[in-house]
Protein backbone atom coordinates (compact mmCIF):
# COMPACT_ATOMS: atom_id res chain seq x y z
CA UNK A 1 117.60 89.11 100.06
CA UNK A 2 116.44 85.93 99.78
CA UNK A 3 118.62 83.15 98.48
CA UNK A 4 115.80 81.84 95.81
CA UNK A 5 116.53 84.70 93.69
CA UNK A 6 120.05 83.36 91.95
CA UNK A 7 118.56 80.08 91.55
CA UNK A 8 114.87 81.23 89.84
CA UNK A 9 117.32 82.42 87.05
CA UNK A 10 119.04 79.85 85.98
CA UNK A 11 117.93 76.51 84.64
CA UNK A 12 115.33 77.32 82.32
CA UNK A 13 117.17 80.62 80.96
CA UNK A 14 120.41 80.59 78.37
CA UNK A 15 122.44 82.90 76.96
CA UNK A 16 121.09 83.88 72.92
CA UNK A 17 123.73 83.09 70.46
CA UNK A 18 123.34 86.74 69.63
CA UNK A 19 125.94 89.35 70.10
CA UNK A 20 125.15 92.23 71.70
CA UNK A 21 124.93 95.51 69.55
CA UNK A 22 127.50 98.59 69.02
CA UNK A 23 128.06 100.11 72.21
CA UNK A 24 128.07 103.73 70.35
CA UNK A 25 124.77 102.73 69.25
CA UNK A 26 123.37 100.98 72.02
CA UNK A 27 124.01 104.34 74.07
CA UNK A 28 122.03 106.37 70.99
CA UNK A 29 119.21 104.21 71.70
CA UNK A 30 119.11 105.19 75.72
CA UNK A 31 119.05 108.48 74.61
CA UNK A 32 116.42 108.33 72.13
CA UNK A 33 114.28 106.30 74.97
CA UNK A 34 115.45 108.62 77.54
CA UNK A 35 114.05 112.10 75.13
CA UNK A 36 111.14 110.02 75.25
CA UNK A 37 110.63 109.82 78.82
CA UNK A 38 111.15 113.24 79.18
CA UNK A 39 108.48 114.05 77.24
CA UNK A 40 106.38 111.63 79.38
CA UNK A 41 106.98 113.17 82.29
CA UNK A 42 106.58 116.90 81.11
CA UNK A 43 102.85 115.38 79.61
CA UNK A 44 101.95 114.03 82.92
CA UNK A 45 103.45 116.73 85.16
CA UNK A 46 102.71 120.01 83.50
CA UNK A 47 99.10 119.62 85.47
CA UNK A 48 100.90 120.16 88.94
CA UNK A 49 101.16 123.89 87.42
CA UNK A 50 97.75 124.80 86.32
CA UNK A 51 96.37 123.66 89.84
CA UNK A 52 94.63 127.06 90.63
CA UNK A 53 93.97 127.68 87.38
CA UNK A 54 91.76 124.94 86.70
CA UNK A 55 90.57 125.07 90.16
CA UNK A 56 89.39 128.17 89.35
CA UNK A 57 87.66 127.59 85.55
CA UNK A 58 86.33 123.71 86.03
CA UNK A 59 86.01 124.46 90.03
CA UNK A 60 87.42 121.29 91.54
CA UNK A 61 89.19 120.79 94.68
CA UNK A 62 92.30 120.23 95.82
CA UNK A 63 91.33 116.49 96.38
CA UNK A 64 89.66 116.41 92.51
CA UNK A 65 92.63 117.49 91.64
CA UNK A 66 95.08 114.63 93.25
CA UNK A 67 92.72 112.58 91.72
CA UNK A 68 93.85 114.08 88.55
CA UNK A 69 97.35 113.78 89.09
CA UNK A 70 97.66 110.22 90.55
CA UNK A 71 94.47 108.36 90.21
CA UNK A 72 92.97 109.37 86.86
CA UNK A 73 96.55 108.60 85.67
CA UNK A 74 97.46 104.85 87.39
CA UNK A 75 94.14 103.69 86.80
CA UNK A 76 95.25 101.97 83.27
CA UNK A 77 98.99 102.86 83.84
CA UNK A 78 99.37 100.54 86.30
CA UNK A 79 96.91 97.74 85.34
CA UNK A 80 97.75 98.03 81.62
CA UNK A 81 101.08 97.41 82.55
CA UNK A 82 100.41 93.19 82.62
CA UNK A 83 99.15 92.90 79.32
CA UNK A 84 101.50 95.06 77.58
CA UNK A 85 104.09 93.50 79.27
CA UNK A 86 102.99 90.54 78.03
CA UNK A 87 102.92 91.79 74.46
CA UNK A 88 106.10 92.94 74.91
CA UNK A 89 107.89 89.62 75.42
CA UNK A 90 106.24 88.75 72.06
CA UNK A 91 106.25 91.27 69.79
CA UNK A 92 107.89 94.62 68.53
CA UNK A 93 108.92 96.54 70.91
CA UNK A 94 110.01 99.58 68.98
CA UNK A 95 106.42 99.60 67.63
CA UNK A 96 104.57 99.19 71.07
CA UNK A 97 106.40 102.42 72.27
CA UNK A 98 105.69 104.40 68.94
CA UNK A 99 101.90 102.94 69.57
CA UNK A 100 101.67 104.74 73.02
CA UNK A 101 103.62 108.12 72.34
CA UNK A 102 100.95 108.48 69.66
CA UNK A 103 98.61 107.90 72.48
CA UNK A 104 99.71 110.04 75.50
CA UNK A 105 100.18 112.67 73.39
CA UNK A 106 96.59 112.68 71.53
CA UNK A 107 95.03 112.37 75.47
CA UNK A 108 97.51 115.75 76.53
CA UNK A 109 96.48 117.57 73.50
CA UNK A 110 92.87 116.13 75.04
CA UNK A 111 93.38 117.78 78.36
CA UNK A 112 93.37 121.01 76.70
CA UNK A 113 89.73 120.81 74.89
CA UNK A 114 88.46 119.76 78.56
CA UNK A 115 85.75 121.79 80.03
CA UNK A 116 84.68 119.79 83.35
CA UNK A 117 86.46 117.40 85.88
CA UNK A 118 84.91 114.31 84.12
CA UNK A 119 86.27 115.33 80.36
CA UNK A 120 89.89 116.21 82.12
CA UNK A 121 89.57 112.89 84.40
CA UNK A 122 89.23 110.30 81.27
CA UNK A 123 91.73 112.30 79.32
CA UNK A 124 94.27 111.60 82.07
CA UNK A 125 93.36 108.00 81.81
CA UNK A 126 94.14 108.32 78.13
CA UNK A 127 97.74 109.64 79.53
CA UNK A 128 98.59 107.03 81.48
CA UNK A 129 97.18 104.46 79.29
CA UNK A 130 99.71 105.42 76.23
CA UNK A 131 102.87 106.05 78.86
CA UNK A 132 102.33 102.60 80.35
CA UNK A 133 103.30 101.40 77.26
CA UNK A 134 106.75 103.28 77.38
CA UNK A 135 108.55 101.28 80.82
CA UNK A 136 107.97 97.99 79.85
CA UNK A 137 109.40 98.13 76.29
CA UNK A 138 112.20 100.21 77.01
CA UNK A 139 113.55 98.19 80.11
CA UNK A 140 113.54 95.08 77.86
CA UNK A 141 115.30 96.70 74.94
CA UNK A 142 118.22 97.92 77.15
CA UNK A 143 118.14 94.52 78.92
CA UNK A 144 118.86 93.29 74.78
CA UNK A 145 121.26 95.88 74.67
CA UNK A 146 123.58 95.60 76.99
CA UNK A 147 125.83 93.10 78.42
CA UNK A 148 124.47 92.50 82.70
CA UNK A 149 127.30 94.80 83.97
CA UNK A 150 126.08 97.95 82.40
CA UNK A 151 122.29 97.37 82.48
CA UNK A 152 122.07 99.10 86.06
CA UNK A 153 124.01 102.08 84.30
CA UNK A 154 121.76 101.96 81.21
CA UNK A 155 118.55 101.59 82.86
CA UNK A 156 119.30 104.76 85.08
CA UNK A 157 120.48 106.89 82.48
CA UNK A 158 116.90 106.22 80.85
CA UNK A 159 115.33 106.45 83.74
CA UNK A 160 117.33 110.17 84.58
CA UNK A 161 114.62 110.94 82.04
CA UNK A 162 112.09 110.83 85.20
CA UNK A 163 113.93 113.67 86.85
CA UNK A 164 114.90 115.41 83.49
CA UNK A 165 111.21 115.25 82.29
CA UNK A 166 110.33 116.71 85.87
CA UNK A 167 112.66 119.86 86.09
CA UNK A 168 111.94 120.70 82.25
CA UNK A 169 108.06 120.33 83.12
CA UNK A 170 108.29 122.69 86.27
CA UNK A 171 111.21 125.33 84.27
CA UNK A 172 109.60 126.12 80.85
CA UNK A 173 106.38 125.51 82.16
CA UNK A 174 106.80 128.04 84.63
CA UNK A 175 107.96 130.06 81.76
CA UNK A 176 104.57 128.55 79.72
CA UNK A 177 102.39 130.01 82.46
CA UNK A 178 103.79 133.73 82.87
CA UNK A 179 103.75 134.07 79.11
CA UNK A 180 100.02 133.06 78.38
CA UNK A 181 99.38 134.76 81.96
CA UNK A 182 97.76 137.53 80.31
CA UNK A 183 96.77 136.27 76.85
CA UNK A 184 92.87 136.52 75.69
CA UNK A 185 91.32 132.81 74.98
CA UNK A 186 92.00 131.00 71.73
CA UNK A 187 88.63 130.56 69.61
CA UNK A 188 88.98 126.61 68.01
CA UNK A 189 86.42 125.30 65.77
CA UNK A 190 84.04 122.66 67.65
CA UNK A 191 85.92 122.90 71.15
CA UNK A 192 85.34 126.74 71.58
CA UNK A 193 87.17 128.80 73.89
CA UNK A 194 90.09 127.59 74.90
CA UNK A 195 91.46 129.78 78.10
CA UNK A 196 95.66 130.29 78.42
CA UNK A 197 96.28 127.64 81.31
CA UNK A 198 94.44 124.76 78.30
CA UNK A 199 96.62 125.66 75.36
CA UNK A 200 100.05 125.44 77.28
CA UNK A 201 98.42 121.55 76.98
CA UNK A 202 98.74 122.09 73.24
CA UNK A 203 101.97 123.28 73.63
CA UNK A 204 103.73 120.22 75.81
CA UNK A 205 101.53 117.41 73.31
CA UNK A 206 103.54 118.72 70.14
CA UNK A 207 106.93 117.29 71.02
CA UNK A 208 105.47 113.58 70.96
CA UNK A 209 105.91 113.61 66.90
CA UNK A 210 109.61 114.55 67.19
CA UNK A 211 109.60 111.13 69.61
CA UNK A 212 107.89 109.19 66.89
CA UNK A 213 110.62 110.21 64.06
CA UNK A 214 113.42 109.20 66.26
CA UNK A 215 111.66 105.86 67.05
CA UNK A 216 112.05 105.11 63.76
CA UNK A 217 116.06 104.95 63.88
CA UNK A 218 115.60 102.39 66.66
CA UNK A 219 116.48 98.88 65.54
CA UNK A 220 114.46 95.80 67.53
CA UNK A 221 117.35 93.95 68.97
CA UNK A 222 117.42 90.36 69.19
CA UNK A 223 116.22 88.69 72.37
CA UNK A 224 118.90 87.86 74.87
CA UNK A 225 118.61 85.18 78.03
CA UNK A 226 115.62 83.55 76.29
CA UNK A 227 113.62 80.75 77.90
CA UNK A 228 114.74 77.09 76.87
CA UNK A 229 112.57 73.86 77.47
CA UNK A 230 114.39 71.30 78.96
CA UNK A 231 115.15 69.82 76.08
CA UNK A 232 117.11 73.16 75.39
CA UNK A 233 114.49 74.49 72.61
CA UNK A 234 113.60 78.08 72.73
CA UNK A 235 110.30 79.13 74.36
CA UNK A 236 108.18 82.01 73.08
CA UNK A 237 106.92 82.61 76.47
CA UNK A 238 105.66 81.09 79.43
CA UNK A 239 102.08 80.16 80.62
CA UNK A 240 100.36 82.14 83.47
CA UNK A 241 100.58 79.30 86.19
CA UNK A 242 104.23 79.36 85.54
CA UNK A 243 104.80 83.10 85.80
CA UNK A 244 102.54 82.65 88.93
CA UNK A 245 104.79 80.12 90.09
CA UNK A 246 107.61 81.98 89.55
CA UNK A 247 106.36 85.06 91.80
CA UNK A 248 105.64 82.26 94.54
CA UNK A 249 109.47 81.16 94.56
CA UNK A 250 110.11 84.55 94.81
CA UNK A 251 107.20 86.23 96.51
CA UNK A 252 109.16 88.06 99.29
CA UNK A 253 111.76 89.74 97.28
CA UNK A 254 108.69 90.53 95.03
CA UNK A 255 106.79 91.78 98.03
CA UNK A 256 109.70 94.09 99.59
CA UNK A 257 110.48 95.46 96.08
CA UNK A 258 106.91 96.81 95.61
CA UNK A 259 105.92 98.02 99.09
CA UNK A 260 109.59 99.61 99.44
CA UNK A 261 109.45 101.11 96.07
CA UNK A 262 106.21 102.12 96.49
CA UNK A 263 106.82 103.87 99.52
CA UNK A 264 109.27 106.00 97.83
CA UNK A 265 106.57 106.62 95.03
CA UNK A 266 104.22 107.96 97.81
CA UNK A 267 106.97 110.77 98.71
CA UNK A 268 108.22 111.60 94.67
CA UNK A 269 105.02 112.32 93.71
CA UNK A 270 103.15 113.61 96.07
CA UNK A 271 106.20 116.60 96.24
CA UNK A 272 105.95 116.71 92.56
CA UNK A 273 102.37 117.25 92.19
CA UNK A 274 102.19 119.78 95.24
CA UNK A 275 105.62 121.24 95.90
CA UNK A 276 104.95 124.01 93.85
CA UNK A 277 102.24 124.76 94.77
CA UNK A 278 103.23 124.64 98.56
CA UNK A 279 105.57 127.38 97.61
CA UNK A 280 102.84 129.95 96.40
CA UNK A 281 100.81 128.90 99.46
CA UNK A 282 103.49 129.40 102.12
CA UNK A 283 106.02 131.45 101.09
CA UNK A 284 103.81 133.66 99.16
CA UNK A 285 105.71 132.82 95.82
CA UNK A 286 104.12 133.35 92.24
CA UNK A 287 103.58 129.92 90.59
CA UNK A 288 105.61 130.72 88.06
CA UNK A 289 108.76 131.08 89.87
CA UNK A 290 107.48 128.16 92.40
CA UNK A 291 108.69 126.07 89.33
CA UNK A 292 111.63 127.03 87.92
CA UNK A 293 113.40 126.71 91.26
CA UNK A 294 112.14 123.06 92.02
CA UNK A 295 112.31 122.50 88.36
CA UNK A 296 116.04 123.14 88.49
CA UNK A 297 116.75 121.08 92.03
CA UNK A 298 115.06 118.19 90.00
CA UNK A 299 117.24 118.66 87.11
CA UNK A 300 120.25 118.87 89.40
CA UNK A 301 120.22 116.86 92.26
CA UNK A 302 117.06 114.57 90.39
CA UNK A 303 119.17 113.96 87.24
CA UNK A 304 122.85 113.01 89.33
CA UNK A 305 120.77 111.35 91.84
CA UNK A 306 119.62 108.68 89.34
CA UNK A 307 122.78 108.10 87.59
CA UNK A 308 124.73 107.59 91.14
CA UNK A 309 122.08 105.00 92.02
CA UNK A 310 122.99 103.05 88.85
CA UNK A 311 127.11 103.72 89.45
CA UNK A 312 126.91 102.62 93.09
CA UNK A 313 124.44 99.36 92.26
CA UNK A 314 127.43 98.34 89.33
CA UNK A 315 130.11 99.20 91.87
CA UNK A 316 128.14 96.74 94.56
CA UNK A 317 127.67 94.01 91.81
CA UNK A 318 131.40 93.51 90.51
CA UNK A 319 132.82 90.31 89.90
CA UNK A 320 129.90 88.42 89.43
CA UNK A 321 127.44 89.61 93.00
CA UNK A 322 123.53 90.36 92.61
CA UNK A 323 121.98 92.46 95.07
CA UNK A 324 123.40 95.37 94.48
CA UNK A 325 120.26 97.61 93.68
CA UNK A 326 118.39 96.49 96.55
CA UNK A 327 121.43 97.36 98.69
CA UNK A 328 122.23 101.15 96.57
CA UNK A 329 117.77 101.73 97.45
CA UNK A 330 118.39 100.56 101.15
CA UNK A 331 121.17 102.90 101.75
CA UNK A 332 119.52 105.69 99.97
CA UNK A 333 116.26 105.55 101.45
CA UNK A 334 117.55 106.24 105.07
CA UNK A 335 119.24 109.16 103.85
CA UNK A 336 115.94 110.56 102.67
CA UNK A 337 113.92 110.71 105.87
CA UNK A 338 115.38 113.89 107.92
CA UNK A 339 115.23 116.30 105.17
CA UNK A 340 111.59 114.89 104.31
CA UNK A 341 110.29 115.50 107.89
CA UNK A 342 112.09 118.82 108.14
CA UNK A 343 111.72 121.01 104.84
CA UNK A 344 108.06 121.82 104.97
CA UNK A 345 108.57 123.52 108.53
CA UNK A 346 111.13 125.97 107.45
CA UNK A 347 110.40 129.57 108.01
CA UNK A 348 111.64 131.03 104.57
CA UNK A 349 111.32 129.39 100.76
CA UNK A 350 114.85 129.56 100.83
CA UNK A 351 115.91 126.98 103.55
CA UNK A 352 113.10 124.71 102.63
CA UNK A 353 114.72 124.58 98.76
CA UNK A 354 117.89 123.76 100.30
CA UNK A 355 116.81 120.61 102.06
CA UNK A 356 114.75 119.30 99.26
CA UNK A 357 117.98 118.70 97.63
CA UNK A 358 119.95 116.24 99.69
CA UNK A 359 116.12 114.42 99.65
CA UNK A 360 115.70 114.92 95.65
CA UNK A 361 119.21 112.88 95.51
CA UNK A 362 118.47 110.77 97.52
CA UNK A 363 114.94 109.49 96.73
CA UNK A 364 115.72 109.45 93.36
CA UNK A 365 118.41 107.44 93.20
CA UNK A 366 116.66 104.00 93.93
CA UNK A 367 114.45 104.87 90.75
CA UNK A 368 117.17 103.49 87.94
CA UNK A 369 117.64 100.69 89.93
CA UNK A 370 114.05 99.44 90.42
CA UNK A 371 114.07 97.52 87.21
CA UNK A 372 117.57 96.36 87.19
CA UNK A 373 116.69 94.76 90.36
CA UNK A 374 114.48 93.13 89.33
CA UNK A 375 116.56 92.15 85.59
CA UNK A 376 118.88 90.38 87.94
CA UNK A 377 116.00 88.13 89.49
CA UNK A 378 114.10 87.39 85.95
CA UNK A 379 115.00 85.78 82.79
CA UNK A 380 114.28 87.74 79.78
């Protein structure tokens, strides 16, 4: 890890005169950001169910429909990510997240009045441009919310959302799709006929106002670590050279986080999207019950996975150390490759579920740690 990292903190960063909030309460508002994740992930996911469905009503293939999953989606999730972030070191966070969820879920509820691959396409860029307003927010409200020796802790428990978001996605949407299995379409005034696989998009959209009435119990905490000039005033922000100088000083920790990270991102979602489906393929498995068993390995090994990620990064940071997440990913990621390389050449369903789970631990542990890696690097 390169040595510039401890020093790019320091001199223009200070500690706010603020304390930090109730611990009780500080934990309340993981949760709340954590529920909303969830719901996130079930918006985004519940697609990786419907694959032959929709295959078969918009008739798409099975690249159209990767293009669905991951590119219609990152297109503004990712590059929306800059400016938002941006916003977020300025203004209300609470109110940037309730701004999104409002968002995400109008473009799910969207996905189910689609009738071709070009209506379902820019309604998944409506997803991910609403979620990408989630990650940034909520990583800088825990950063304001807890003291530096918990945030790895914090930031995977909110982040155990990912997995938790996945396995309730795959479970009751497995249990979505055998109930409306048989079920004639719903007539809607102006968008028609709306077949069984486009209202369980109806269904999954709802929860998003339940999200928006807990948002409101959130308080915006005050802004910890803040900027100082060097004549020890308080800076709103910095300019764009100097964030660009910033990445310079610190370009290859920047660089490794990404490509490794990314690398990992390749693997998680490409087994979300198709692992189910991969199941009913090979094994000969109805979709339905493709889901609920990965849906509960992600909840399982998914959920623990991210939460020992954070533990072990804390327990590699006492007394004072930094480089703890980038150590807790390292070690993870090597345990990761045999099971990946092995599971999809098993000869039953069976033996292939039981290697995915070593992998789901161990891919998703890195995932609460991504940020906090990156907290320990950046002022606030």
């Amino acid at each position: 890890m390169p040595s510039t990292q401890h020093s790019a903190r320091q001199p223009p960063s200070a500690k706010g005169s603020h304390e930090y909030p109730s611990q009780t309460y500080a934990w309340y508002v993981v949760a709340v950001l954590m529920f909303a994740y969830i719901v996130a992930y079930v918006d985004r996911s519940i697609l990786t169910l419907l694959v032959d469905p929709i295959k078969q009503d918009i008739g798409v293939s099975d690249t159209q429909v990767s293009l669905l999953h991951g590119f219609a989606f990152v297109i503004f999730y990712t590059l929306m990510g800059f400016p938002i972030g941006r916003l977020v070191d300025r203004r209300h966070r609470v109110g940037i997240i309730a701004a999104g969820v409002a968002l995400w879920s109008l473009m799910t509820a969207a996905c189910g009045g689609a009738k071709t691959f070009t209506h379902l396409f820019l309604a998944r860029i409506g997803v991910g441009f609403g979620e990408a307003a989630l990650n940034p927010a909520a990583y800088s409200l825990i950063a304001d919310y807890f003291r530096p020796g918990l945030i790895s802790r914090a930031s995977s428990t909110y982040v155990m959302g990912t997995y938790l978001g996945f396995g309730i996605a795959y479970i009751v949407g497995g249990a979505l799709v055998a109930a409306v299995a048989d079920t004639p379409d719903l007539i809607l005034p102006i968008i028609g006929a709306v077949r069984p696989w486009q209202m369980i998009f109806f269904y999954v959209a709802a929860p998003g106002a339940l999200v928006l009435i807990l948002l409101f119990t959130i308080r915006e905490p005050a802004r910890k670590e803040l900027l100082r000039s060097t004549s020890g005033e308080i800076r709103g922000g910095v300019t764009l050279a100097e964030f660009g100088g910033f990445l310079r000083l610190n370009a290859g920790t920047f660089t490794a986080h990404a490509v490794g990270f990314g690398c990992l991102g390749l693997l998680v979602n490409g087994m979300a999207l198709w692992t189910p489906t991969f199941l009913a393929r090979t094994y000969g498995w109805q979709i339905s019950e493709a889901g609920v068993a990965y849906g509960i390995l992600l909840l399982v090994f998914g959920g623990s996975g991210v939460y020992l990620g954070g533990w072990l990064a804390d327990r590699f940071d006492r007394d004072g150390r930094i480089g703890g997440p980038f150590i807790t990913a390292s070690l993870c990621a090597l345990g990761v490759i045999a099971p990946a390389a092995i599971y999809p050449l098993m000869p039953t369903a069976e033996l292939s579920l039981l290697l995915m789970a070593p992998m789901i631990l161990c891919s998703s542990a890195p995932w609460g740690v991504a940020v906090s890696a990156l907290q320990q690097i950046a002022p606030n």
